[in-house]
Structure formats: C-alpha cells, structure tokens
C-alpha atoms as a PDB file:
ATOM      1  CA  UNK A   1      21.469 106.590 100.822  1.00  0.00           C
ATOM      2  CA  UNK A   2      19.913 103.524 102.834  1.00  0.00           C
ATOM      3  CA  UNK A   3      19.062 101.857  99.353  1.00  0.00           C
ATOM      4  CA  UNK A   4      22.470 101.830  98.325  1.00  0.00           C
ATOM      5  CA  UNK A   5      23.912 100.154 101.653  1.00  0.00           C
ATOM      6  CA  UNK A   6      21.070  97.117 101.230  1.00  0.00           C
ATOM      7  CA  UNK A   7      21.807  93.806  99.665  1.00  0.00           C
ATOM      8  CA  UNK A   8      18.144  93.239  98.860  1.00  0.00           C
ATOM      9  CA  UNK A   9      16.689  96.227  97.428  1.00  0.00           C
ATOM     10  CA  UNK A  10      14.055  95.050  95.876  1.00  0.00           C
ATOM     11  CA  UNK A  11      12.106  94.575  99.495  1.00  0.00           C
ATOM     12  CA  UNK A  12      12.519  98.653 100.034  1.00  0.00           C
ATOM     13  CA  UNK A  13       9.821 101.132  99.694  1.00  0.00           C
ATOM     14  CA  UNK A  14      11.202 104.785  99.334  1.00  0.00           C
ATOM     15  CA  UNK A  15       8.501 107.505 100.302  1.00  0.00           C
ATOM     16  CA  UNK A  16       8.970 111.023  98.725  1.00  0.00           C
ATOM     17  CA  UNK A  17       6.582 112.944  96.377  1.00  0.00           C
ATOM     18  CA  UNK A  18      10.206 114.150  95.226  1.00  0.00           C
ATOM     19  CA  UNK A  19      10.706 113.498  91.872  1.00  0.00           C
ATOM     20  CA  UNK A  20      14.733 112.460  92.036  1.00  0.00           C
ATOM     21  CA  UNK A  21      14.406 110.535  94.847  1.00  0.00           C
ATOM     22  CA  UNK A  22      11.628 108.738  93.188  1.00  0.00           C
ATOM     23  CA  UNK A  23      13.969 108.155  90.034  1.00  0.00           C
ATOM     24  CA  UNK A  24      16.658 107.266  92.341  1.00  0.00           C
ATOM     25  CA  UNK A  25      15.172 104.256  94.335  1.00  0.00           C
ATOM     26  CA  UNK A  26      13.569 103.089  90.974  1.00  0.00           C
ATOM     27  CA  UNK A  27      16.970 102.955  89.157  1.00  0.00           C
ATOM     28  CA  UNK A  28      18.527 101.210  92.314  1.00  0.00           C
ATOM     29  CA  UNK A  29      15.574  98.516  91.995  1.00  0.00           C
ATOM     30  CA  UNK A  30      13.733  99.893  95.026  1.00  0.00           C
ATOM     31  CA  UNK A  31       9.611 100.413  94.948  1.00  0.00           C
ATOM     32  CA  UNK A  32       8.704 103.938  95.938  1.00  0.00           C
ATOM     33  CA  UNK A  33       5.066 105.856  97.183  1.00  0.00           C
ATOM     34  CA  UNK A  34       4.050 109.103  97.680  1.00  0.00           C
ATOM     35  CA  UNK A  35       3.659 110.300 100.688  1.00  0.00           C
ATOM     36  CA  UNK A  36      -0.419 110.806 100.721  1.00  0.00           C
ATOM     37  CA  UNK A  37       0.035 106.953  99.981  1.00  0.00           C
ATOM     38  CA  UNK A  38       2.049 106.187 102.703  1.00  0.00           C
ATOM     39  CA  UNK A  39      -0.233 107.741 104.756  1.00  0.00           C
ATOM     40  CA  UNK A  40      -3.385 106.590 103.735  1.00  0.00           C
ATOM     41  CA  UNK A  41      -3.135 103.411 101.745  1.00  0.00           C
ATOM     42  CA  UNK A  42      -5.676 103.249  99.483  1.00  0.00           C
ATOM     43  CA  UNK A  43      -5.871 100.341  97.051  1.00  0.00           C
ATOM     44  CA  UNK A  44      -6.060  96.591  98.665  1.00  0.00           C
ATOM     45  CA  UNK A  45      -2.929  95.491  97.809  1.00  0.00           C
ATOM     46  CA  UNK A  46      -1.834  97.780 100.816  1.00  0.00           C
ATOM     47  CA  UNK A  47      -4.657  96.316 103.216  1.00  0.00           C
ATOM     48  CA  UNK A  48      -4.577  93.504 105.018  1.00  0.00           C
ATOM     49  CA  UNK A  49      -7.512  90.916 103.655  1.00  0.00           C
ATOM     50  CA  UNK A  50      -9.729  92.904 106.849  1.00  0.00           C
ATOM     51  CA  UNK A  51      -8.844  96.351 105.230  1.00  0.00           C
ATOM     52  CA  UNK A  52      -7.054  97.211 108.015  1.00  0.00           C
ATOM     53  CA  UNK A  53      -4.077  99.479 106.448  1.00  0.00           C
ATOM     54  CA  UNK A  54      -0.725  97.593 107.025  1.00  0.00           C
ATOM     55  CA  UNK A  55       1.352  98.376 110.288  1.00  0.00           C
ATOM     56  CA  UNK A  56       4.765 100.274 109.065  1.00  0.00           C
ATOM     57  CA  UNK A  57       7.694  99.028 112.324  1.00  0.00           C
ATOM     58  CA  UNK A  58      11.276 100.239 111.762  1.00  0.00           C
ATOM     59  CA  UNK A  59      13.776  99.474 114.331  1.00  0.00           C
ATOM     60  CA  UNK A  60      15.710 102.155 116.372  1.00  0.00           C
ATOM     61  CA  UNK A  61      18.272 101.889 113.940  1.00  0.00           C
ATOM     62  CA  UNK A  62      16.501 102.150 111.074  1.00  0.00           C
ATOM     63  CA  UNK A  63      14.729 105.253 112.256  1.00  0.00           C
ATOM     64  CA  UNK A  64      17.925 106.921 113.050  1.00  0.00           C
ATOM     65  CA  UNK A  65      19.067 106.474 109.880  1.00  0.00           C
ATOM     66  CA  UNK A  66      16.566 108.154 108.159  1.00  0.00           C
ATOM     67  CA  UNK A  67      17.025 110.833 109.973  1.00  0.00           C
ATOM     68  CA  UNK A  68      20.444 111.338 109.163  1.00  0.00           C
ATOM     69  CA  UNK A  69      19.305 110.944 105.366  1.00  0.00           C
ATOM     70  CA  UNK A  70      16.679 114.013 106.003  1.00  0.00           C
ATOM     71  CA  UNK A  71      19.603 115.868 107.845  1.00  0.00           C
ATOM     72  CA  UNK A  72      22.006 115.744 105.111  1.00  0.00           C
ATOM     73  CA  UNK A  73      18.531 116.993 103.053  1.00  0.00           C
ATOM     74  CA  UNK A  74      16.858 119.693 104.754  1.00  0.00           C
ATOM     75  CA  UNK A  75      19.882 121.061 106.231  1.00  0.00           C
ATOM     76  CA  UNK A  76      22.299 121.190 103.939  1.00  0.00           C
END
C-alpha cells in the first residue's frame, strides 16, 4: 500500500467508503474521506477562503500507482 512506502504519512489522505481501508490508513497515521467527500467537499476546511473546492494534482507516478493498488483490489 502507498501509505506504507511514505516517510510522512501524516500528509496522506486515503479515499474509500471501505471500512478496512479506512481502519488501515488511520492505524498507519494517514487521514482518510469518503468518497462523496472527495468529490464534493463540503465543510470549509476543504475550500479555499473563496469556496472554491481545493484542486486534487497527482503526478504520473502517483496516478499509476494507484492504479496498481485498485488492480491488486478489484481484480484479484
């Protein structure tokens, strides 16, 4: 799992509505969301001061590695 590779966990936000995986980033020190969250932030500490909803970038990399972790997953 990408939580377990980082050195600063703490700065990761896992998205599921799964219940384990939710468990799992928490006991690892990660912050996790549900997905409706994700998707439509609702409270302001997930605006900008605007409340514009905040831009989500990942790199190439780190896109690709999420899909590996949904691969292993889904099609097990």
């Amino acid at each position: 799992m990408m939580v377990e590779e980082s050195a600063d966990r703490k700065n990761i936000v896992v998205v599921s509505d799964d219940k384990e995986i939710k468990f799992m980033a928490k006991t690892m020190g990660a912050r996790h969301m549900g997905i409706e969250d994700f998707i439509a932030p609702k409270s302001r500490s997930q605006r900008r001061g605007n409340g514009e909803a905040l831009k989500v970038e990942l790199s190439y990399i780190q896109m690709h590695k999420i899909n590996q972790e949904l691969r292993k997953l889904w099609l097990k």
